[in-house]
PDB file of N, CA and C in Angstrom:
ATOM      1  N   UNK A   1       7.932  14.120 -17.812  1.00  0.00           N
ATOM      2  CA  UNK A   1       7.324  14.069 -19.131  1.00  0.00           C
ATOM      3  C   UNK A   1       5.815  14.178 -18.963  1.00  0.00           C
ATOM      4  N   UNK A   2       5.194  14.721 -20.139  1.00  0.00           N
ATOM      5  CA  UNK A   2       3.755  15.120 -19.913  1.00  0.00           C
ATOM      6  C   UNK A   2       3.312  14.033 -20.092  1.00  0.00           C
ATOM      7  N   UNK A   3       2.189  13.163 -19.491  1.00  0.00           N
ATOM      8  CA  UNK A   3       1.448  12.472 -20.279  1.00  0.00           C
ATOM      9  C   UNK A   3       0.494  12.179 -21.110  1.00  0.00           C
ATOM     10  N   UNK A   4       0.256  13.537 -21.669  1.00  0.00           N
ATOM     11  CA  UNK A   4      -0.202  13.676 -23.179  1.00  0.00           C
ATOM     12  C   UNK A   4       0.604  13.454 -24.394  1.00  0.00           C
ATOM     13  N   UNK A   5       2.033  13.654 -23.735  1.00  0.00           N
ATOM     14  CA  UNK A   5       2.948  13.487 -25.007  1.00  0.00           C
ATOM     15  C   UNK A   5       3.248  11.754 -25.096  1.00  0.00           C
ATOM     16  N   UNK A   6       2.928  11.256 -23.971  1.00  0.00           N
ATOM     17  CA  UNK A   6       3.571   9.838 -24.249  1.00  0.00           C
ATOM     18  C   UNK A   6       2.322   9.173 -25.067  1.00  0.00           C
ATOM     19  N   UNK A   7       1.236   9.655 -24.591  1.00  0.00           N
ATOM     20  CA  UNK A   7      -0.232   9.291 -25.473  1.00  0.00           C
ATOM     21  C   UNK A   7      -0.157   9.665 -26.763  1.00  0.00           C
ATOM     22  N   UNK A   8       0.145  11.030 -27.297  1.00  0.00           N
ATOM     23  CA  UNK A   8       0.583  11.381 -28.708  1.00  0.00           C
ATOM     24  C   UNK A   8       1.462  10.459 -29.417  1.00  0.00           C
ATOM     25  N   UNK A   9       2.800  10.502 -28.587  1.00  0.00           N
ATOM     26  CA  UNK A   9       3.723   9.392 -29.134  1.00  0.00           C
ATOM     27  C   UNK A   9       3.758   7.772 -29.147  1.00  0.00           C
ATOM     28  N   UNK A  10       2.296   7.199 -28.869  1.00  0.00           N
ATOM     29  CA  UNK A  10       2.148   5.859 -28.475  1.00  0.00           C
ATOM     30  C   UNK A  10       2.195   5.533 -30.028  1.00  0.00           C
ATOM     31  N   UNK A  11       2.725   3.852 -30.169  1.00  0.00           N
ATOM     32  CA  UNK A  11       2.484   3.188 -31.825  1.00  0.00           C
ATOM     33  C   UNK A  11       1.147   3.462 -32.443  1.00  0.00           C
ATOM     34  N   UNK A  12      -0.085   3.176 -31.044  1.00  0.00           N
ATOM     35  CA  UNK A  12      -1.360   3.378 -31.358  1.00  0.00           C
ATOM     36  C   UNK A  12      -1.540   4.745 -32.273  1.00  0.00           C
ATOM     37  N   UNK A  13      -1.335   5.758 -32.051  1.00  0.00           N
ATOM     38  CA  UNK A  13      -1.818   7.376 -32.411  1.00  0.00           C
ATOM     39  C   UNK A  13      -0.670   7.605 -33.356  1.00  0.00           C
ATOM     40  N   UNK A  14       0.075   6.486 -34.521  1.00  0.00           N
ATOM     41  CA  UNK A  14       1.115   6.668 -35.081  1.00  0.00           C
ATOM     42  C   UNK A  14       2.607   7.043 -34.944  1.00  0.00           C
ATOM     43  N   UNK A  15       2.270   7.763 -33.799  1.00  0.00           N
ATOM     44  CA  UNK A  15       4.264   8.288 -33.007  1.00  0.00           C
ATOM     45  C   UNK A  15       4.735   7.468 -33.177  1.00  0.00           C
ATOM     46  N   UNK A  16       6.103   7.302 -32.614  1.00  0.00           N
ATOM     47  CA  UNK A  16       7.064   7.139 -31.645  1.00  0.00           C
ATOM     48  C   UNK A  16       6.768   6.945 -30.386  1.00  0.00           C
ATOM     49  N   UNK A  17       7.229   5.769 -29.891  1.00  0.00           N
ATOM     50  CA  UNK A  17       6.933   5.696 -28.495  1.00  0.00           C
ATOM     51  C   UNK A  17       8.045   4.688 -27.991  1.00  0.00           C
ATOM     52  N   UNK A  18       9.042   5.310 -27.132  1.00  0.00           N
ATOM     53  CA  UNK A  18       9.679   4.253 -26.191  1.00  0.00           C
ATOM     54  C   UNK A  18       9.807   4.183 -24.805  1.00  0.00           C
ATOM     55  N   UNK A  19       9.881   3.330 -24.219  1.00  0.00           N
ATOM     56  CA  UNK A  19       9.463   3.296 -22.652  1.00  0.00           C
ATOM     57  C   UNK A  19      10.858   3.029 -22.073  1.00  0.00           C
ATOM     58  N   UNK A  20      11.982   3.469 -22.739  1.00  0.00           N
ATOM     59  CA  UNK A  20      13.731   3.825 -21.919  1.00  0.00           C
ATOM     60  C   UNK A  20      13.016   5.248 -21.285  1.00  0.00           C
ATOM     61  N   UNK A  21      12.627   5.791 -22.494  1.00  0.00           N
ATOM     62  CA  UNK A  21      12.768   7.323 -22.434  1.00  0.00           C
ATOM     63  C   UNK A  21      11.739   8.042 -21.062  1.00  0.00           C
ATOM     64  N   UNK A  22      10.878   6.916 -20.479  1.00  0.00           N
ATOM     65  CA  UNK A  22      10.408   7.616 -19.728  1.00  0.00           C
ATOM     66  C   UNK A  22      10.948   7.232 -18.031  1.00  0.00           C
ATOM     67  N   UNK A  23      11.518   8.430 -17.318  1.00  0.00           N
ATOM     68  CA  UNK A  23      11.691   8.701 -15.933  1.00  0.00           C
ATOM     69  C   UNK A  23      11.539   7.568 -15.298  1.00  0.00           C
ATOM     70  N   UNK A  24      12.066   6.788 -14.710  1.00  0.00           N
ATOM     71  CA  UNK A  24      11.863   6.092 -13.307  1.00  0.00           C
ATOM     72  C   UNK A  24      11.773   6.590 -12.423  1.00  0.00           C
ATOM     73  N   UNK A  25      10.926   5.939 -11.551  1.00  0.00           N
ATOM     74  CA  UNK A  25      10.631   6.495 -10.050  1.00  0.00           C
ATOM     75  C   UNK A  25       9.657   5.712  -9.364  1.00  0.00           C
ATOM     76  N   UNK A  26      10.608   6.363  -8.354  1.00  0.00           N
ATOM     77  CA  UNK A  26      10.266   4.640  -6.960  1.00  0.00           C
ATOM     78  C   UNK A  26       9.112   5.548  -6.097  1.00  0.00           C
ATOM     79  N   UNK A  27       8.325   4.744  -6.289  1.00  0.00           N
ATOM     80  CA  UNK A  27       6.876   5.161  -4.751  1.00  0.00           C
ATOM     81  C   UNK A  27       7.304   4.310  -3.602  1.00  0.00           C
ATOM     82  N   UNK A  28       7.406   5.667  -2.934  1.00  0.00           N
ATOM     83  CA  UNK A  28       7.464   5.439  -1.244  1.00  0.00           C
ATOM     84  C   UNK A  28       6.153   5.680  -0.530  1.00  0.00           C
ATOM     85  N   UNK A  29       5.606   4.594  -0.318  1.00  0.00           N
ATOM     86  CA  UNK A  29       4.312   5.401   0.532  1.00  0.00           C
ATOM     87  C   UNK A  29       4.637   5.914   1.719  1.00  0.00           C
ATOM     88  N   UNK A  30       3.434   6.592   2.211  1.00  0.00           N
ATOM     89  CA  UNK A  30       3.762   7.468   3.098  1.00  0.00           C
ATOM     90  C   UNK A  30       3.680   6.419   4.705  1.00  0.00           C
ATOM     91  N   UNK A  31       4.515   6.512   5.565  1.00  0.00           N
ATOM     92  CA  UNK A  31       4.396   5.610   6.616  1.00  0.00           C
ATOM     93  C   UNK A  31       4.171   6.200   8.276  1.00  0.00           C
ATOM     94  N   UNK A  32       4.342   7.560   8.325  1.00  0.00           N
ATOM     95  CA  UNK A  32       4.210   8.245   9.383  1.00  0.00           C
ATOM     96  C   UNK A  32       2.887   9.059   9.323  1.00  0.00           C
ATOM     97  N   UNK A  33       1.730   9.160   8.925  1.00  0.00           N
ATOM     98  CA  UNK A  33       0.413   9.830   8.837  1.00  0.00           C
ATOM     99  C   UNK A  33      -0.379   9.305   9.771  1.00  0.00           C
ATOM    100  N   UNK A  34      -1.638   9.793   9.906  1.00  0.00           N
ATOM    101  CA  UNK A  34      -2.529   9.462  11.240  1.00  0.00           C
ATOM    102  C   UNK A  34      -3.095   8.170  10.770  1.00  0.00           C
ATOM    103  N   UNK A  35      -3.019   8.463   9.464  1.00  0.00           N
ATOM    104  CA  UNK A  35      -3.874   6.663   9.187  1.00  0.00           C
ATOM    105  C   UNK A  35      -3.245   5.762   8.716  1.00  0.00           C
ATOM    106  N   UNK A  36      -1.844   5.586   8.453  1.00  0.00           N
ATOM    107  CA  UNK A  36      -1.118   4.524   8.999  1.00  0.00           C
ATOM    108  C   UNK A  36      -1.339   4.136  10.477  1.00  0.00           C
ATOM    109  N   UNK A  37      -0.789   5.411  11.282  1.00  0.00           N
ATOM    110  CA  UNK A  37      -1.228   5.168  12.915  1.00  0.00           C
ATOM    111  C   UNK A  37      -2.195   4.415  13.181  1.00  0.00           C
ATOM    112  N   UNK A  38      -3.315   4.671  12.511  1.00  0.00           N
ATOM    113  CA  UNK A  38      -4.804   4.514  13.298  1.00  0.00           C
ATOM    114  C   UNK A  38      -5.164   2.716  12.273  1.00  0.00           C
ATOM    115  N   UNK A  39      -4.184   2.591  11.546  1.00  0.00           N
ATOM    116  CA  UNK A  39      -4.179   0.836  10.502  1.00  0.00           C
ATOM    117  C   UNK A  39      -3.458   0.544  11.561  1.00  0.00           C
ATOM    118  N   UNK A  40      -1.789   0.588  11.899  1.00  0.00           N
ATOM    119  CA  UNK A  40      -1.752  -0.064  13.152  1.00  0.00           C
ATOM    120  C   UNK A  40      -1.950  -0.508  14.310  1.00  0.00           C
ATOM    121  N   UNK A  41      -3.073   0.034  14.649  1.00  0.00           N
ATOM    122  CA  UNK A  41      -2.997   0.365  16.006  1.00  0.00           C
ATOM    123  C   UNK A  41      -4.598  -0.498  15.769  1.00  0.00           C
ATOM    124  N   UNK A  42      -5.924  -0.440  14.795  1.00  0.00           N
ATOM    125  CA  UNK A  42      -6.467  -1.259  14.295  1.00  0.00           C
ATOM    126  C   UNK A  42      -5.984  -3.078  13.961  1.00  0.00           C
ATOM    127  N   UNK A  43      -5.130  -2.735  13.501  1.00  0.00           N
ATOM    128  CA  UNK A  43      -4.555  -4.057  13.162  1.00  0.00           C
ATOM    129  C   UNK A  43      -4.181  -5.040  14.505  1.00  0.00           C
ATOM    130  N   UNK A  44      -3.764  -4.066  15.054  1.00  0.00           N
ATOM    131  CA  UNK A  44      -2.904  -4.692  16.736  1.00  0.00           C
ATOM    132  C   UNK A  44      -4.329  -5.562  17.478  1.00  0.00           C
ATOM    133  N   UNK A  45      -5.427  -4.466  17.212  1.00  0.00           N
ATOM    134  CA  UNK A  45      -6.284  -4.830  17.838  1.00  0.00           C
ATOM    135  C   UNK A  45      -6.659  -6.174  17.520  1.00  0.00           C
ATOM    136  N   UNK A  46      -6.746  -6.162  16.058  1.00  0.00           N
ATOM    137  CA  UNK A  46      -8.184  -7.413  15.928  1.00  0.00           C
ATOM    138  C   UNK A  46      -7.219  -8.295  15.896  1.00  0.00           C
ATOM    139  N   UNK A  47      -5.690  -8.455  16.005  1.00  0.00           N
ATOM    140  CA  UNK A  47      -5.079  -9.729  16.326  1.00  0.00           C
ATOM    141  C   UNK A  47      -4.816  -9.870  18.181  1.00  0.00           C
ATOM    142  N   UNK A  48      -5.107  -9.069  19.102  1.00  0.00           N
ATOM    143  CA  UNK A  48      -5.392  -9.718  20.308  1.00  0.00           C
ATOM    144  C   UNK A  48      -6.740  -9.727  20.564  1.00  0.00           C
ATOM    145  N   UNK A  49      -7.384  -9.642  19.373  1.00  0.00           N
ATOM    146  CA  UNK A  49      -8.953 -10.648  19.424  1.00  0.00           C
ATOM    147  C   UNK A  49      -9.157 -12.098  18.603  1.00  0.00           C
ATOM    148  N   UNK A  50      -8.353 -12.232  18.135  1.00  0.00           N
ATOM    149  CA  UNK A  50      -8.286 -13.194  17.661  1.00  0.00           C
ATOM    150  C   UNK A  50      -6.934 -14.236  17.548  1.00  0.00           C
ATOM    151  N   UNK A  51      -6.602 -14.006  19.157  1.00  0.00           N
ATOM    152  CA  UNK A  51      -5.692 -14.932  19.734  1.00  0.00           C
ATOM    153  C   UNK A  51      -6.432 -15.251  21.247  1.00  0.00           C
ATOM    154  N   UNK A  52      -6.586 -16.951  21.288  1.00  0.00           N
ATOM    155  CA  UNK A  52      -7.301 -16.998  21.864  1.00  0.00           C
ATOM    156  C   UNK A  52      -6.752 -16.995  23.882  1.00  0.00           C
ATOM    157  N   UNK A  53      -7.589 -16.525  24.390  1.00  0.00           N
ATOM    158  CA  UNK A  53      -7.243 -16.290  25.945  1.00  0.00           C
ATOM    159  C   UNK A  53      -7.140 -17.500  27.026  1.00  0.00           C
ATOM    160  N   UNK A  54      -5.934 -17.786  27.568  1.00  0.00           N
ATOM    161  CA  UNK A  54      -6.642 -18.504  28.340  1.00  0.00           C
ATOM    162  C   UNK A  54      -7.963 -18.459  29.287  1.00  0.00           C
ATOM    163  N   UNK A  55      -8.853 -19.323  29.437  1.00  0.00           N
ATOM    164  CA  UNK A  55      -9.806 -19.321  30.511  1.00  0.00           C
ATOM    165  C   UNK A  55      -9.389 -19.990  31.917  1.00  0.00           C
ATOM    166  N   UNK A  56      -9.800 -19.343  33.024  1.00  0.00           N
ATOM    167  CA  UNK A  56      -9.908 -19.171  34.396  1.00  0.00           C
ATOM    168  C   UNK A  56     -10.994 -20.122  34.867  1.00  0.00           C
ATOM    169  N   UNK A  57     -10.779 -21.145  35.038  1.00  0.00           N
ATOM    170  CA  UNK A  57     -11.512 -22.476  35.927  1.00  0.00           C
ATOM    171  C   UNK A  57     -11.229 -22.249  37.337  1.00  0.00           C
ATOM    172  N   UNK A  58     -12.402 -22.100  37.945  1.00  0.00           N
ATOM    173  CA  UNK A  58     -12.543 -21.687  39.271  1.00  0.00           C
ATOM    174  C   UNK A  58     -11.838 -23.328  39.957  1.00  0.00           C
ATOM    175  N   UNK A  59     -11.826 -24.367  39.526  1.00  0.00           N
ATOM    176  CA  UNK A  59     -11.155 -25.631  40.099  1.00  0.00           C
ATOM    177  C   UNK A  59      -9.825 -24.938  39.765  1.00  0.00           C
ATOM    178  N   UNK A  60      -9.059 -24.496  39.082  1.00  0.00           N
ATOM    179  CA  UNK A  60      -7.887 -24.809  39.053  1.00  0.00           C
ATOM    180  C   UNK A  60      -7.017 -23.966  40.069  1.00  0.00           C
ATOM    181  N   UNK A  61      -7.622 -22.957  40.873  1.00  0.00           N
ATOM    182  CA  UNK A  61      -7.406 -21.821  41.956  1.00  0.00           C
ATOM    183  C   UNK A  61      -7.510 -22.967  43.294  1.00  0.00           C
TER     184      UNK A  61
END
């Protein structure tokens, strides 16, 4: 459906307007692109920076 016609047909602009009549549809974002890649692979990062490391005490060797 156009969405000029659902704007024409809104109560506002006097139409007809019902919201059965318009299409469902499910958004899939996209999950395989370079910048998903490059959010995961970002993401990975700044959580093994911000888990903390053990430290190496030269006594405990």
């Amino acid at each position: 459906m156009d969405w000029r016609r659902i704007f024409e047909q809104s109560a506002v602009n006097g139409g007809f307007y019902d919201e059965r009549d318009l299409v469902a549809r499910v958004f899939r974002p996209v999950t395989d692109s370079w910048f998903q890649k490059r959010l995961d692979h970002v993401r990975h990062e700044l959580k093994k920076e911000m888990i903390p490391q053990p430290t190496h005490n030269s006594k405990d060797h």
